[in-house]
C-alpha atoms as a PDB file:
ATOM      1  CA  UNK A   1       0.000   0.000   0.000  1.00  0.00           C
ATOM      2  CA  UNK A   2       1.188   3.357  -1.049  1.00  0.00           C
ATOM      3  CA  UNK A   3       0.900   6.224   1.627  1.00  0.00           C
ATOM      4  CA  UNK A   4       2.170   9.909   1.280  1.00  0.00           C
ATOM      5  CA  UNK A   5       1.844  10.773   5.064  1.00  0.00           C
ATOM      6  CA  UNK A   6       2.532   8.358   7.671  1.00  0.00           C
ATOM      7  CA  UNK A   7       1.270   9.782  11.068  1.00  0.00           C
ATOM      8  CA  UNK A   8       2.210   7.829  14.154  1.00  0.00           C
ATOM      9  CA  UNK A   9       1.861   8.696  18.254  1.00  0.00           C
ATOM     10  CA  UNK A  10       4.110   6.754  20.485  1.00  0.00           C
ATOM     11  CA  UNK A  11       3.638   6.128  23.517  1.00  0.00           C
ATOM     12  CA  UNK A  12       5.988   3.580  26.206  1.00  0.00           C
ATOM     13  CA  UNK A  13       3.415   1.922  27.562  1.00  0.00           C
ATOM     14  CA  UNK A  14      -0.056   0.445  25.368  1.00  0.00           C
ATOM     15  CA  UNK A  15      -3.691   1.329  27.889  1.00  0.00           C
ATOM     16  CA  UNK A  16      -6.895   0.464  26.182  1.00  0.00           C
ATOM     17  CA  UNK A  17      -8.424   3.131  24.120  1.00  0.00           C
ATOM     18  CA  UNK A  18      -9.046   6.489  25.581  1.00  0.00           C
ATOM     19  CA  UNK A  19      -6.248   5.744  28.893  1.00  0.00           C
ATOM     20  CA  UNK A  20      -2.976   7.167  28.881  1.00  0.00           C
ATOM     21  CA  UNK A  21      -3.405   7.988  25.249  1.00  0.00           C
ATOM     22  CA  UNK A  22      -3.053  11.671  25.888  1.00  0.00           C
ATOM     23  CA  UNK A  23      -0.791  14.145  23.586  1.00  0.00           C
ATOM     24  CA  UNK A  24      -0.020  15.529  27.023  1.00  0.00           C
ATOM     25  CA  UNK A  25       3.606  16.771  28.178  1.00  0.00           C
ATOM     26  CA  UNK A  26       2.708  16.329  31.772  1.00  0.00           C
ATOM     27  CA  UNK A  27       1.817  12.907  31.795  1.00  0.00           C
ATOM     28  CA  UNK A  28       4.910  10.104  31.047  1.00  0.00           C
ATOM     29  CA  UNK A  29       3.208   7.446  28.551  1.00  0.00           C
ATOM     30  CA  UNK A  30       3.609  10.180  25.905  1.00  0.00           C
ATOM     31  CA  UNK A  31       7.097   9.930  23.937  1.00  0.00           C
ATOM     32  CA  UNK A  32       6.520  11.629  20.603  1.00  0.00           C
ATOM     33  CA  UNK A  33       4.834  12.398  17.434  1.00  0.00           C
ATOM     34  CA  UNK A  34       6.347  10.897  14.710  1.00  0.00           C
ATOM     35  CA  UNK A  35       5.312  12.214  10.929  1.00  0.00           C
ATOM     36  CA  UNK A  36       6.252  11.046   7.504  1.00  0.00           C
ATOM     37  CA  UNK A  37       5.809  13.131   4.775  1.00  0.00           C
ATOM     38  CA  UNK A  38       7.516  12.210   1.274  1.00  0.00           C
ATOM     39  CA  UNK A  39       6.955  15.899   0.352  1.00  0.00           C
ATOM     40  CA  UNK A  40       8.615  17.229   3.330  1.00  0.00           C
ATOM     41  CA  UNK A  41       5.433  19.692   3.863  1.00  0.00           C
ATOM     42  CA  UNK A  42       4.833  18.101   7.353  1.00  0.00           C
ATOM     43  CA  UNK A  43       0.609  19.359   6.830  1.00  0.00           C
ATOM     44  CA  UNK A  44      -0.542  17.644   9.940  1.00  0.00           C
ATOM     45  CA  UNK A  45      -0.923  20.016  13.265  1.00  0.00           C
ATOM     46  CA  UNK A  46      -2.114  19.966  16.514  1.00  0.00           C
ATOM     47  CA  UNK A  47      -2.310  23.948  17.627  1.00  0.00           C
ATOM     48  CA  UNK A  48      -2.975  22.607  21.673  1.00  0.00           C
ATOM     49  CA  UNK A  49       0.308  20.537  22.176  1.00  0.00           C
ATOM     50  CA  UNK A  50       2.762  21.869  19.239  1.00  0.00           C
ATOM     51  CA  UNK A  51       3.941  24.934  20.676  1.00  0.00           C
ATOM     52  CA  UNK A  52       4.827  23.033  23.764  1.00  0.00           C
ATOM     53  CA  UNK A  53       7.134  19.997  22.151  1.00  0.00           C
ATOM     54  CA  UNK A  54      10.501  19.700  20.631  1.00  0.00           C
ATOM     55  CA  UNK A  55      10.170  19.643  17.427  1.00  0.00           C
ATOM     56  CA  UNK A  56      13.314  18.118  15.201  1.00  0.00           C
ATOM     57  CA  UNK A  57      13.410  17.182  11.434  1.00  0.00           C
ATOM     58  CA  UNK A  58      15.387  14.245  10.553  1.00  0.00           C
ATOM     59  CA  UNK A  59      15.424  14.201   6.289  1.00  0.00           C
ATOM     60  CA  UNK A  60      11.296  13.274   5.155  1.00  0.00           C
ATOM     61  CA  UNK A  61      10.540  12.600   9.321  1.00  0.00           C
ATOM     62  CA  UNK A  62       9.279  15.170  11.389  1.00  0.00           C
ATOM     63  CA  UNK A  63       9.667  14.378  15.707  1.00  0.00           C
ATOM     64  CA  UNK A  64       7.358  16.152  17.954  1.00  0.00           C
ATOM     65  CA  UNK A  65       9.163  15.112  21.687  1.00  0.00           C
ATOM     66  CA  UNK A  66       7.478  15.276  24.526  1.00  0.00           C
ATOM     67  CA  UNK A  67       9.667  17.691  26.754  1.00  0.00           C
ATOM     68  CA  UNK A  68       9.879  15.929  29.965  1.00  0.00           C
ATOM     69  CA  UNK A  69      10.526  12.398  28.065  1.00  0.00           C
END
């Protein structure tokens, strides 16, 4: 399957859906964002939590870190 955008939360530990699933610095489970974009346009934002993570592009992947990870 071809995809332009790949779009991908990680987290370290897997809750069932809707706990500890949270884009939220504060809480722990929450490592990064993790977008890639063959285009390198990086399109996909989240105006709540981005001004608050690290953000770092690595070539055609975009990180959004959670600070306190």
């Amino acid at each position: 399957m071809d995809a332009d955008i790949l779009y991908i939360p990680v987290y370290k530990k897997e809750f069932p859906r809707g706990e500890g699933r949270l884009f939220d610095p504060e809480k722990d489970n929450f490592i990064t964002l993790a977008q890639c974009d063959a285009d390198k346009n990086f399109p996909i934002t989240n105006n709540f939590i981005d001004g608050v993570l690290k953000r770092r592009i690595d070539g055609p992947i975009e990180y959004k870190w959670n600070p306190s990870f």
